[in-house]
C-alpha atoms as a PDB file:
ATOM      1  CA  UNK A   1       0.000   0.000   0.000  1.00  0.00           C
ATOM      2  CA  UNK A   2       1.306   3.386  -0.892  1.00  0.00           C
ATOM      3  CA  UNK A   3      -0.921   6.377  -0.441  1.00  0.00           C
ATOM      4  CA  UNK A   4      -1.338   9.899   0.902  1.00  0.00           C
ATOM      5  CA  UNK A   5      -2.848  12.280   2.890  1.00  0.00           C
ATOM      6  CA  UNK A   6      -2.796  14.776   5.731  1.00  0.00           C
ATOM      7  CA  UNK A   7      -0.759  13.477   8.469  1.00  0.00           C
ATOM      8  CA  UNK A   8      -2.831  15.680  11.955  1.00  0.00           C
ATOM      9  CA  UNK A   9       0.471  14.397  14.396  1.00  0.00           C
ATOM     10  CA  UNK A  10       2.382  16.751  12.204  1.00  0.00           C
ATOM     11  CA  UNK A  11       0.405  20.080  11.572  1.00  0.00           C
ATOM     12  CA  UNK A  12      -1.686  18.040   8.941  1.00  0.00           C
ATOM     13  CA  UNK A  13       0.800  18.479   6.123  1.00  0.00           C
ATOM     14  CA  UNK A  14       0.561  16.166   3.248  1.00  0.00           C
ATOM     15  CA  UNK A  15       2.659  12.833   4.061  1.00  0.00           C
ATOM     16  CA  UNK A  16       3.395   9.789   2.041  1.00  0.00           C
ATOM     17  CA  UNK A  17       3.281   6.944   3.672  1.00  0.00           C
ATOM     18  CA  UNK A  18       3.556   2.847   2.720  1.00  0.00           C
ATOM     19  CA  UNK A  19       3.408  -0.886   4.078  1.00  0.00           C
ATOM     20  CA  UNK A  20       4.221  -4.023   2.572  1.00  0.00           C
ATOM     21  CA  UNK A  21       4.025  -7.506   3.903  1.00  0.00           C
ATOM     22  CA  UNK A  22       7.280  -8.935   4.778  1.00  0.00           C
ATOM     23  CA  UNK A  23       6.791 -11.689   2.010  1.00  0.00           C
ATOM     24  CA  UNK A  24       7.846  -8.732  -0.592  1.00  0.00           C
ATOM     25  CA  UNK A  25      10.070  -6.770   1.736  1.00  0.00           C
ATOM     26  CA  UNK A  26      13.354  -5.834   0.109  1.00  0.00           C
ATOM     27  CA  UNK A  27      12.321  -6.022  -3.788  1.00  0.00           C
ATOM     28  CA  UNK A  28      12.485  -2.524  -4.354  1.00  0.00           C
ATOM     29  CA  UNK A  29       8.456  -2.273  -4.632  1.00  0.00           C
ATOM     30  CA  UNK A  30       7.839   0.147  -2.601  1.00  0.00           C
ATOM     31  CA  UNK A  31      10.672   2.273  -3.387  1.00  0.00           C
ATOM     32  CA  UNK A  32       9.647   2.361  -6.894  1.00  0.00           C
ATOM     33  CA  UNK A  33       5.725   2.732  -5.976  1.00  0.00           C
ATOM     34  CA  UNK A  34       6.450   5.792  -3.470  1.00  0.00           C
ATOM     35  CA  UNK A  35       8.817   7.205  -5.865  1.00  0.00           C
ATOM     36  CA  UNK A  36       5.923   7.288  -8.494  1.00  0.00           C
ATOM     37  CA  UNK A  37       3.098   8.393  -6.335  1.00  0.00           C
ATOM     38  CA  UNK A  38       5.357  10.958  -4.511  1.00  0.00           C
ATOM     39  CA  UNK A  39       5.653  12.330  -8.335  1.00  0.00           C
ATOM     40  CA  UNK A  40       2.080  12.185  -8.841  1.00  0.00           C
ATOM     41  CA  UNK A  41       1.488  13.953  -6.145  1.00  0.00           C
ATOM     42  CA  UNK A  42       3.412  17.133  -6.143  1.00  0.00           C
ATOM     43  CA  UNK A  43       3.047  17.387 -10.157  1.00  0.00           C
ATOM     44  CA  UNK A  44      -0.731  16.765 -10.180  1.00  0.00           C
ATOM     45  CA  UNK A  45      -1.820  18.431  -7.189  1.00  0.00           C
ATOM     46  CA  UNK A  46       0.155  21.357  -7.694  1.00  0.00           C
ATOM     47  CA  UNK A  47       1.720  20.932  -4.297  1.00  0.00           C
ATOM     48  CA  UNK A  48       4.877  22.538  -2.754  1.00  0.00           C
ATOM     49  CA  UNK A  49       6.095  19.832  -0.970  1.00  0.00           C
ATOM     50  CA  UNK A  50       5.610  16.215   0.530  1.00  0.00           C
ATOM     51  CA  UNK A  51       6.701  14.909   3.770  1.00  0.00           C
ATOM     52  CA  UNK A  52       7.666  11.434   5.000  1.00  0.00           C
ATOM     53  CA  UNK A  53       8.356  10.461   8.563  1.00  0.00           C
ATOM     54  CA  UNK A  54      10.209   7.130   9.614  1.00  0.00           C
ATOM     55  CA  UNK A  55      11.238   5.823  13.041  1.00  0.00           C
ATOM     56  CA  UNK A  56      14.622   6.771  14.007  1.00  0.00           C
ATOM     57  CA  UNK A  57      15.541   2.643  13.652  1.00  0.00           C
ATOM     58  CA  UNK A  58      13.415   1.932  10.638  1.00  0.00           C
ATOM     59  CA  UNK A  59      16.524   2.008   8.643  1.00  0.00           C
ATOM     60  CA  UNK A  60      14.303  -0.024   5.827  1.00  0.00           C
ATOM     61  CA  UNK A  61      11.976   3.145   5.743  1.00  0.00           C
ATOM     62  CA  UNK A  62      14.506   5.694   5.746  1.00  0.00           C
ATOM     63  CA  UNK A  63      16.296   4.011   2.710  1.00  0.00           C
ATOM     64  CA  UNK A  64      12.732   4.027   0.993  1.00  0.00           C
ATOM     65  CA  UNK A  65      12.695   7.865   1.501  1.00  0.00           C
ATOM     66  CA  UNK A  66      16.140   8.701   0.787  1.00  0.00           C
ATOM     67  CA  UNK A  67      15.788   6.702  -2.808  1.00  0.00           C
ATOM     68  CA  UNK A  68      12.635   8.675  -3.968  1.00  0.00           C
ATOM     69  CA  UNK A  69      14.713  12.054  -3.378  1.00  0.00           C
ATOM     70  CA  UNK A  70      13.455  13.034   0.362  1.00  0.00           C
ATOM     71  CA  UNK A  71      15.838  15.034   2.618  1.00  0.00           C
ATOM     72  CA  UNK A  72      15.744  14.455   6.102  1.00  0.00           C
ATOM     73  CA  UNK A  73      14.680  17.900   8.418  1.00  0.00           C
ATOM     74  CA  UNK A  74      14.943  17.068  11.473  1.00  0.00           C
ATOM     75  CA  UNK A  75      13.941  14.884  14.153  1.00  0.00           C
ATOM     76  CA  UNK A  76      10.617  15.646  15.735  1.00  0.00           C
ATOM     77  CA  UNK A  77       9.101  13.520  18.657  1.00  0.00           C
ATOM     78  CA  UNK A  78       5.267  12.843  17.372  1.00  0.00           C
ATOM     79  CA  UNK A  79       2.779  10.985  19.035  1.00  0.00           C
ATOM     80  CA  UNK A  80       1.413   8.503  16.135  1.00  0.00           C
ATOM     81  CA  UNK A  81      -1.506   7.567  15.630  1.00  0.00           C
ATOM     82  CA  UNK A  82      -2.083   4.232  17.291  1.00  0.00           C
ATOM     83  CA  UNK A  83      -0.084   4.842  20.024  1.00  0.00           C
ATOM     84  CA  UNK A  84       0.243   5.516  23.917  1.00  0.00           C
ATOM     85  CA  UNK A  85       3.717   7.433  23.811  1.00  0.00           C
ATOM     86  CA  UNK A  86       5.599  10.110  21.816  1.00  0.00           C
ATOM     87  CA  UNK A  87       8.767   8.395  19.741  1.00  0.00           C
ATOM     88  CA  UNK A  88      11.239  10.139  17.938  1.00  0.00           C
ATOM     89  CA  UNK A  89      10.763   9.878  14.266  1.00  0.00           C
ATOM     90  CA  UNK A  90      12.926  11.516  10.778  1.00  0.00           C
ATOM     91  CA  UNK A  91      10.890  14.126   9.349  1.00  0.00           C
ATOM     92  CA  UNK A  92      11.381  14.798   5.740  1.00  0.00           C
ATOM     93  CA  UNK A  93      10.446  16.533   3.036  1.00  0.00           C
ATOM     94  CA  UNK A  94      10.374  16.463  -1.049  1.00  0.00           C
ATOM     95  CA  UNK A  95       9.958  19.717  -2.476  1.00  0.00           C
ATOM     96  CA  UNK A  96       8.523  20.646  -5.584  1.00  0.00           C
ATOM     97  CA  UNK A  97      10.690  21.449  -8.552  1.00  0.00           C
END
């Protein structure tokens, strides 16, 4: 799954996010699916710019980011959705050019 959509934990700015099942993990799927509906997204929706967020240890995610032409911000400590406890998580962003 690839998608996006405003991301509240974060200002509701327009994020990318993705899953896959471990089965496919590591194929370069998502990598090429993000870097396509990142694209998409910032062409067809005239938008300035995308964000992404991955865990500080999700070095799987960050990889996915870095490959699709994000550049990390900063580090932010968000409170996800889902969960009990702020984490800090890589905030970055893919501007519009």
């Amino acid at each position: 799954m690839v998608g996006i959509g405003n991301k509240e934990e974060v200002g509701n700015e327009i994020e990318i996010a993705y899953f896959i099942s471990e089965e496919y993990a590591g194929n370069g799927y998502i990598s090429e699916a993000a870097h396509a509906v990142s694209r998409w997204a910032l062409q067809n929706l005239k938008m300035d710019y995308l964000i992404a967020i991955a865990e500080t240890g999700n070095y799987p995610s960050q990889r996915v980011v870095e490959k699709c032409g994000f550049h990390k911000v900063d580090t932010r400590m968000i409170l996800n959705s889902g969960e009990s406890e702020e984490k800090p998580f890589f905030y970055y962003r893919l501007y519009n050019t």
